[in-house]
Every structure is written in C-alpha cells, then in structure tokens.
N, C-alpha and C. Protein backbone atom coordinates (compact mmCIF):
# COMPACT_ATOMS: atom_id res chain seq x y z
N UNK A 1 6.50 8.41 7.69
CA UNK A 1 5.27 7.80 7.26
C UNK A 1 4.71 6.90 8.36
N UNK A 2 5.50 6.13 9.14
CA UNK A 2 4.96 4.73 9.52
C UNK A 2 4.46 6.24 11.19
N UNK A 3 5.09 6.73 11.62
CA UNK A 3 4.64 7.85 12.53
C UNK A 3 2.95 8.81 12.18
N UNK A 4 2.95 8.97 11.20
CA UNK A 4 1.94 9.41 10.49
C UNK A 4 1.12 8.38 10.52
N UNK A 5 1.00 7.58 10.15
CA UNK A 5 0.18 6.41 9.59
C UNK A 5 -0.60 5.55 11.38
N UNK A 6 0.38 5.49 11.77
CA UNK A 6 0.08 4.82 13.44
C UNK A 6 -0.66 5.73 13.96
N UNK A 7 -0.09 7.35 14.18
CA UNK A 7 -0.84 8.26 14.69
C UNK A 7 -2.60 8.28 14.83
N UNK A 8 -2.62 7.77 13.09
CA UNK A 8 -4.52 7.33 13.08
C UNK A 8 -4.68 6.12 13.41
N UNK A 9 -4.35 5.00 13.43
CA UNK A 9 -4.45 4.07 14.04
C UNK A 9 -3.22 2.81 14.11
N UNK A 10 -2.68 1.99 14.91
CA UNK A 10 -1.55 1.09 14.46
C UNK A 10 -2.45 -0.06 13.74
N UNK A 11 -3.23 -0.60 13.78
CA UNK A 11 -3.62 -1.38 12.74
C UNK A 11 -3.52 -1.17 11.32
N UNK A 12 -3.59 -0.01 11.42
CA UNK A 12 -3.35 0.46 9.57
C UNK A 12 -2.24 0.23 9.50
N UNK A 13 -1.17 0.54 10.28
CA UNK A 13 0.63 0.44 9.80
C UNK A 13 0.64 -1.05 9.81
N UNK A 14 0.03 -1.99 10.71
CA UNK A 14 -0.30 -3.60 10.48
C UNK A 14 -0.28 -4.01 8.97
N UNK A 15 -1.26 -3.35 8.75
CA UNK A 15 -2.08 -3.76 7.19
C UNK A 15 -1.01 -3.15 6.18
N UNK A 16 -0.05 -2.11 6.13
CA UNK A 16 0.40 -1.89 5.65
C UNK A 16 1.85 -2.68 5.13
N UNK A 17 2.59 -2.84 7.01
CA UNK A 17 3.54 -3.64 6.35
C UNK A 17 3.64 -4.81 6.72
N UNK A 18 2.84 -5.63 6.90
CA UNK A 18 2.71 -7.38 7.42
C UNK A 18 1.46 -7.65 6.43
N UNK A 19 0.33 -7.05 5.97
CA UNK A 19 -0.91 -7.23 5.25
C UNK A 19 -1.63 -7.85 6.46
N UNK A 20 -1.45 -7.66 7.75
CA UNK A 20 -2.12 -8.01 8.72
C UNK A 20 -3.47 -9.14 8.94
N UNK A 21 -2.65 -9.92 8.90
CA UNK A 21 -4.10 -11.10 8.77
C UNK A 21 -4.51 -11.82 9.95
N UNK A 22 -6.10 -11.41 10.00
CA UNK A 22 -6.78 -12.27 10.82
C UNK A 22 -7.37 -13.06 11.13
N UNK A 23 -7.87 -14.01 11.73
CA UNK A 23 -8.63 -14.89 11.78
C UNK A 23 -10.11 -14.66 10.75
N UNK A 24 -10.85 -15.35 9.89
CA UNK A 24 -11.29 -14.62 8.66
C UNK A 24 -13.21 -15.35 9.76
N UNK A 25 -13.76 -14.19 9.82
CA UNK A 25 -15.44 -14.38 10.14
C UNK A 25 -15.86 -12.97 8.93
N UNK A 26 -16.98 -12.73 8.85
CA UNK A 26 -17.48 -11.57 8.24
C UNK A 26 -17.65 -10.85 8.64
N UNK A 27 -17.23 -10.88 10.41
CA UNK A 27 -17.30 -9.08 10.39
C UNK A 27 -15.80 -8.94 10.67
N UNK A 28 -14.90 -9.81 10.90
CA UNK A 28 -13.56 -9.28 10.76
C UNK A 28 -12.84 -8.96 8.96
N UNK A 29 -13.82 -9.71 8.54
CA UNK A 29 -13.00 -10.11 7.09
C UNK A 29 -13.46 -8.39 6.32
N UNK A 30 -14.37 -7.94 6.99
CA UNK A 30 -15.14 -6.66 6.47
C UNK A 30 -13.86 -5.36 7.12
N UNK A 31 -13.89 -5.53 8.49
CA UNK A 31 -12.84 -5.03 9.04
C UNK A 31 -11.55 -4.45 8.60
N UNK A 32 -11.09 -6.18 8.16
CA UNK A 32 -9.65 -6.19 7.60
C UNK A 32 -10.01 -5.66 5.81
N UNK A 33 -10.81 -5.39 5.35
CA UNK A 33 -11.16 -4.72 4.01
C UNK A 33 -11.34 -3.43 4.48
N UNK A 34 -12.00 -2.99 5.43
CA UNK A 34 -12.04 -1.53 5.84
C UNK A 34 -10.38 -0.65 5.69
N UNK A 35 -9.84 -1.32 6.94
CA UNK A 35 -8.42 -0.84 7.28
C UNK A 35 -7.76 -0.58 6.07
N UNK A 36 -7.70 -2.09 5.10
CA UNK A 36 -7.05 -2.08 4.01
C UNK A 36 -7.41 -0.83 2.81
N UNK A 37 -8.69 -0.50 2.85
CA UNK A 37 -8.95 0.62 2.26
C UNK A 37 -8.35 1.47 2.84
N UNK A 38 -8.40 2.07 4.13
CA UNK A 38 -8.16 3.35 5.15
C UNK A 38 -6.30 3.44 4.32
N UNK A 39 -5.23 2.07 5.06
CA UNK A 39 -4.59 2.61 4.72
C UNK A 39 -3.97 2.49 2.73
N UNK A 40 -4.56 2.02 2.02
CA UNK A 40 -4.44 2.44 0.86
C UNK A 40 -4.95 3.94 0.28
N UNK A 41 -5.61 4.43 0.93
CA UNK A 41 -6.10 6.42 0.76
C UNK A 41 -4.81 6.72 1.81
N UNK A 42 -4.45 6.35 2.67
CA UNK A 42 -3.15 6.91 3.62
C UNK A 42 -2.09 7.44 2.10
N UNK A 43 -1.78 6.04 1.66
CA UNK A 43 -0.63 6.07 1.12
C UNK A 43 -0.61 6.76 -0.11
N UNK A 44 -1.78 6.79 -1.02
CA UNK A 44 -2.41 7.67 -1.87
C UNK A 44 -2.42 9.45 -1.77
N UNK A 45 -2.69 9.68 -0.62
CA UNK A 45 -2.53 10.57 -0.27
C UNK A 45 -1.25 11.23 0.00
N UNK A 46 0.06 10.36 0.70
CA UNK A 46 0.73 10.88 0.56
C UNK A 46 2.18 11.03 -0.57
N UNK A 47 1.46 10.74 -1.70
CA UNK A 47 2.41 10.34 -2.90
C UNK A 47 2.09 11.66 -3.73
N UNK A 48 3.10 11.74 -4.57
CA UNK A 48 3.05 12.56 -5.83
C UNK A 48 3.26 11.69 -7.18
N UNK A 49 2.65 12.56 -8.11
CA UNK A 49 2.12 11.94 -9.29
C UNK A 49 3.08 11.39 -9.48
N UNK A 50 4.46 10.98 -9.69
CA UNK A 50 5.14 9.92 -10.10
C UNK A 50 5.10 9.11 -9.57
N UNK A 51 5.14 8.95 -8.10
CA UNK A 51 4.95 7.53 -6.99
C UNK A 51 3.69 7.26 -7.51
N UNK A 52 2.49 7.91 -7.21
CA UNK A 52 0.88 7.11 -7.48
C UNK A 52 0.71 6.58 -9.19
N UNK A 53 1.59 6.65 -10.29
CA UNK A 53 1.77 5.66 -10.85
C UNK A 53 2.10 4.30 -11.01
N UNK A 54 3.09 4.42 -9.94
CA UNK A 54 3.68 3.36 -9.90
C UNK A 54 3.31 2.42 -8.83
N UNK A 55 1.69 2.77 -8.28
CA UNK A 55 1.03 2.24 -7.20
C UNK A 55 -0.30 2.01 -7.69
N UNK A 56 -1.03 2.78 -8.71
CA UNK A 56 -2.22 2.69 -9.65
C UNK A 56 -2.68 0.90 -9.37
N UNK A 57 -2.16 0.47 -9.68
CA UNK A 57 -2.69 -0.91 -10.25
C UNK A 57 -2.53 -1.74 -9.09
N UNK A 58 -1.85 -1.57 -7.57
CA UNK A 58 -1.27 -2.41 -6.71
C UNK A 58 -3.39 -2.66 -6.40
N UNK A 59 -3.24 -3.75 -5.89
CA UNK A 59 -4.84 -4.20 -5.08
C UNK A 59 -5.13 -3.85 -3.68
N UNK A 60 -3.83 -3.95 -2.84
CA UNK A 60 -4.11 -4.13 -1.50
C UNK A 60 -2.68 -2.33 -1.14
N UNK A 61 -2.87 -2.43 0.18
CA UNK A 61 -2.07 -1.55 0.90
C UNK A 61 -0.42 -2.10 1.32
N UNK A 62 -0.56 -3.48 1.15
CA UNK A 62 0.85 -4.09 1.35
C UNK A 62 1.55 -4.10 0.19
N UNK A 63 0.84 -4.29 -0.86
CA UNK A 63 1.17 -3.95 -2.35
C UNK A 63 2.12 -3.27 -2.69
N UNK A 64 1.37 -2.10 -2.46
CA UNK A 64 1.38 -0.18 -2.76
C UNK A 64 3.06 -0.06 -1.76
N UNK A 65 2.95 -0.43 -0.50
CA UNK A 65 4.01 -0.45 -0.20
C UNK A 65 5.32 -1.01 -0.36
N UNK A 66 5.13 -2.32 -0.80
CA UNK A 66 6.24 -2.95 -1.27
C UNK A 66 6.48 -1.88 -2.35
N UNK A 67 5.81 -1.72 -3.25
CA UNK A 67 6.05 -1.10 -4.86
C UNK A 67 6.70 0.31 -4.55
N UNK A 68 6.22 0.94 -3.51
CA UNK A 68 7.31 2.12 -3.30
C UNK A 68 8.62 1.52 -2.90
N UNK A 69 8.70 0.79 -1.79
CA UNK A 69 10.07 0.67 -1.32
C UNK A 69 10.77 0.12 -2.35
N UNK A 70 10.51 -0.32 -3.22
CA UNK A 70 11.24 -1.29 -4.17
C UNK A 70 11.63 0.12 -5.49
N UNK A 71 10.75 0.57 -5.39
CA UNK A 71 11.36 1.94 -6.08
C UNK A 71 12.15 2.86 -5.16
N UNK A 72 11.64 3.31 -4.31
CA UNK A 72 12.82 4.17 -3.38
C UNK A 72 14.16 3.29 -3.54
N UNK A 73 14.56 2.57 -3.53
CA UNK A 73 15.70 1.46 -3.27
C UNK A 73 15.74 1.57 -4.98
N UNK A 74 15.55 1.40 -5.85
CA UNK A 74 15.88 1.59 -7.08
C UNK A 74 14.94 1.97 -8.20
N UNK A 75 14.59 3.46 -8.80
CA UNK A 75 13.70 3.65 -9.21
C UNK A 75 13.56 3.25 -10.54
N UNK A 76 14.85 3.04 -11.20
CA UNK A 76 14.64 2.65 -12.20
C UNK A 76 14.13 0.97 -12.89
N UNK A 77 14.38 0.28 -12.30
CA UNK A 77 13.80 -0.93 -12.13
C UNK A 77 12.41 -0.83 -11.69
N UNK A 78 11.74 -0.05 -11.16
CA UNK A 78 10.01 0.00 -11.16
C UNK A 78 9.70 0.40 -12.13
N UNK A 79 10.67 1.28 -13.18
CA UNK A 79 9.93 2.20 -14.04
C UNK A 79 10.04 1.24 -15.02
N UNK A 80 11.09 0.88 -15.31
CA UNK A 80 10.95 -0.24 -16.84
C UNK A 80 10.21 -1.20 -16.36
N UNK A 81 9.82 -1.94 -15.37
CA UNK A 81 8.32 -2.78 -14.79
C UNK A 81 7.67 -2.05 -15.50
N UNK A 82 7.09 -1.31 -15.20
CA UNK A 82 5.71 -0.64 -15.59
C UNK A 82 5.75 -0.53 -17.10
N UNK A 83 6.74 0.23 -17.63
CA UNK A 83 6.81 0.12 -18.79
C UNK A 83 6.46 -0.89 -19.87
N UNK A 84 7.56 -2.14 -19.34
CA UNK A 84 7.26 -3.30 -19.67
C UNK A 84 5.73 -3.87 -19.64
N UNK A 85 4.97 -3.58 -18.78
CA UNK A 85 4.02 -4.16 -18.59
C UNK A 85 2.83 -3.39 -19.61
N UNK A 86 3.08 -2.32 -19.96
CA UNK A 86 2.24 -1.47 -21.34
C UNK A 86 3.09 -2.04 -22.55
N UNK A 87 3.84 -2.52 -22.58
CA UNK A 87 4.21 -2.23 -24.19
C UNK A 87 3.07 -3.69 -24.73
C-alpha cells in the first residue's frame, strides 16, 4: 500500500500516516483538505466491502488508517466497536 500510495504522490502517504500538518493559511489549509481527500479515495479504493465498513464513518485519511491497522492486528475488536456503536 504505502508503495502504491507514494507512487502518486508522497504527501498523500504523509497525510495518511502522520495526518500531515501544516502550517494552516487558506491556500495550504485547502491543500491539506485536497490531499486528505485524494488519499481517503486511495484507501477506499483499495478495500473490500468488509474493510470499507469499518472505515464508513472515519472523517479524515489518518482515521481510515488507524481503523484498518487496528483491525488487521485484531479484527475482532473493530467489529464489536462498530457493533457496539449501532446497538
């Protein structure tokens, strides 16, 4: 992934796993909302319908990533999260 992801640009793998923060003006702050979109469709894209559940609701791209790794590393503990969080 992180090979994939750099390939289109390393700022996106930034935003992905640091949430890459910059000095905040409006055209960087637009910027750093761009990227953050770019790589949240990255990671979207490369999930299947059980992962992009369990990423649905994340806001940002650092999110989405924590919430996979924390499931790859134990899936069942994301799933009763989620669960929990509907009942």
């Amino acid at each position: 992934m992180k090979f994939f992801v750099e390939s289109i640009d390393r700022k996106i793998w930034n935003v992905i796993t640091n949430n890459y923060l910059m000095p905040i003006s409006e055209n960087v702050s637009s910027k750093r909302e761009h990227l953050d979109c770019v790589a949240m469709n990255i990671i979207v894209y490369a999930l299947d319908s059980n992962e992009l559940l369990k990423v649905s609701e994340c806001s940002s791209a650092k999110e989405r990533w924590n919430t996979l790794e924390e499931y790859h590393k134990n899936p069942m503990s994301v799933l009763m999260d989620k669960e929990e969080s509907f009942a």
